[in-house]
Protein backbone atom coordinates (compact mmCIF):
# COMPACT_ATOMS: atom_id res chain seq x y z
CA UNK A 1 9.70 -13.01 -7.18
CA UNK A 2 10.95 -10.67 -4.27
CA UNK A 3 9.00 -11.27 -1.11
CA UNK A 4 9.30 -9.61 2.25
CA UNK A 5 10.81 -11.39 5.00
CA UNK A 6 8.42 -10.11 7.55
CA UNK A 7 8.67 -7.96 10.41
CA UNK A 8 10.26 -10.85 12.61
CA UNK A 9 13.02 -11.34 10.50
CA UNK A 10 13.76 -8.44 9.30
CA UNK A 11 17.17 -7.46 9.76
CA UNK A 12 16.26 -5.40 12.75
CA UNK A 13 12.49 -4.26 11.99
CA UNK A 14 12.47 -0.42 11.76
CA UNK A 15 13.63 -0.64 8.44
CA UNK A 16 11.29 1.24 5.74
CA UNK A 17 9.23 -2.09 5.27
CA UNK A 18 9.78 -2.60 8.97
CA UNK A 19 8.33 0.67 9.80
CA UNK A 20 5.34 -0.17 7.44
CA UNK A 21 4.59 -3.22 9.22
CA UNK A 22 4.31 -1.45 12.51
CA UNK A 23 2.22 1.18 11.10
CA UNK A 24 -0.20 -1.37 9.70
CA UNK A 25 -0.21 -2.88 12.79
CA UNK A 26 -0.89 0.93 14.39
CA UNK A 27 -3.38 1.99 11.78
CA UNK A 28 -5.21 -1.87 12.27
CA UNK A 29 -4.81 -2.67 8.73
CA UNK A 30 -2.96 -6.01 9.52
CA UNK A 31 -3.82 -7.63 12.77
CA UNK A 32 -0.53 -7.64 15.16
CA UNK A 33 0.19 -11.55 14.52
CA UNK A 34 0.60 -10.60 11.15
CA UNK A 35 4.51 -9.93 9.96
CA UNK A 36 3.63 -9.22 6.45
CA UNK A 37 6.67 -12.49 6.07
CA UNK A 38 6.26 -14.08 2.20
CA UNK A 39 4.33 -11.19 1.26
CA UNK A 40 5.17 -9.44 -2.80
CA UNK A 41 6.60 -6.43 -2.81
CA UNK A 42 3.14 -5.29 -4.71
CA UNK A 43 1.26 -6.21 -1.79
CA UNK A 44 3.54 -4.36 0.76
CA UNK A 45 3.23 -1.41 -1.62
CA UNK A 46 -0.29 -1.19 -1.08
CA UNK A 47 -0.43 -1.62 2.74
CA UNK A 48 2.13 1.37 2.28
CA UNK A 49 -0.01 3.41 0.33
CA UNK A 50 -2.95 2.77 2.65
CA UNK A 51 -0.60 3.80 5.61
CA UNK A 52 0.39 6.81 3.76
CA UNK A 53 -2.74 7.79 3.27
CA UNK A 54 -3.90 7.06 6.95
CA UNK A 55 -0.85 9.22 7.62
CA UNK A 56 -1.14 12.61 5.75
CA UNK A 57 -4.46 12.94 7.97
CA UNK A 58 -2.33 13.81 10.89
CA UNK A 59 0.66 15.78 8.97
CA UNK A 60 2.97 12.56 9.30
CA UNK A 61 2.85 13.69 13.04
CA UNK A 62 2.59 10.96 16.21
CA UNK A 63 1.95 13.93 18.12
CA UNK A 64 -1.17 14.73 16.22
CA UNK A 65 -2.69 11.47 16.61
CA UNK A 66 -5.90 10.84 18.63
CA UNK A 67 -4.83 10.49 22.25
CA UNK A 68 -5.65 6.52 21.76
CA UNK A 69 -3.88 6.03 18.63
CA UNK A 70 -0.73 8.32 20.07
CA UNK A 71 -0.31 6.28 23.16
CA UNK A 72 -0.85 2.77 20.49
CA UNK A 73 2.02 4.02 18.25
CA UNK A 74 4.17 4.56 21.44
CA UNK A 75 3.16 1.33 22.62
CA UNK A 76 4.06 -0.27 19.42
CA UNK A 77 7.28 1.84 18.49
CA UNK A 78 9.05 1.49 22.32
CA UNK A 79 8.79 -2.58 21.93
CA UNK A 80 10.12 -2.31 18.39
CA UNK A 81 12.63 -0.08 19.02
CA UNK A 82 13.49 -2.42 22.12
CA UNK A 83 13.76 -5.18 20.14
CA UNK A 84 15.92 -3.60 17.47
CA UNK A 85 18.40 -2.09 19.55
CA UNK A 86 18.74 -5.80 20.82
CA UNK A 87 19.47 -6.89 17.54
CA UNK A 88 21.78 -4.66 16.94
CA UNK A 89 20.19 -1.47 15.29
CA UNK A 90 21.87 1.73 16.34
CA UNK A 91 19.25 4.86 15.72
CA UNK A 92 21.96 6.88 15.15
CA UNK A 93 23.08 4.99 12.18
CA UNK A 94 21.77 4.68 8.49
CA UNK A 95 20.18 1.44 7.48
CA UNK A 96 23.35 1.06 4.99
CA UNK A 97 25.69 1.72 7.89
């Protein structure tokens, strides 16, 4: 059975079930201690879907989030990307480069 490593160990968190994680963890569908780690693929699909649908209420836009939510999801995104970049992740690169 594929499971997700979770957030932690990810290879450097914003990949796409990276991202997911920290929009859970936006959206407060999974508490912030949570790093989705073990969890099925089936199970991170539906977090996804809920996210998605959270999502398509502001366009897919962190601009057009509620002030409180927009200054969360910079909160959240800064520390991960700050993290990432300290594992290695270049933003200007692909996830398969």
């Amino acid at each position: 059975m594929n499971t997700y490593v979770g957030f932690n160990k990810d290879k450097h968190g914003m990949t796409q079930l990276g991202r997911i994680v920290l929009d859970g963890w936006l959206f407060g569908f999974i508490a912030e201690t949570e790093d989705c780690a073990g969890w099925d693929l089936g199970r991170m699909q539906g977090l996804m879907e809920r996210v998605q649908a959270e999502w398509d209420k502001y366009a897919n836009l962190p601009s057009r989030l509620p002030p409180e939510l927009r200054e969360r999801h910079a909160a959240i995104y800064a520390k991960a990307m700050d993290q990432a970049r300290g594992k290695g992740w270049d933003p200007e690169l692909g996830d398969d480069e």
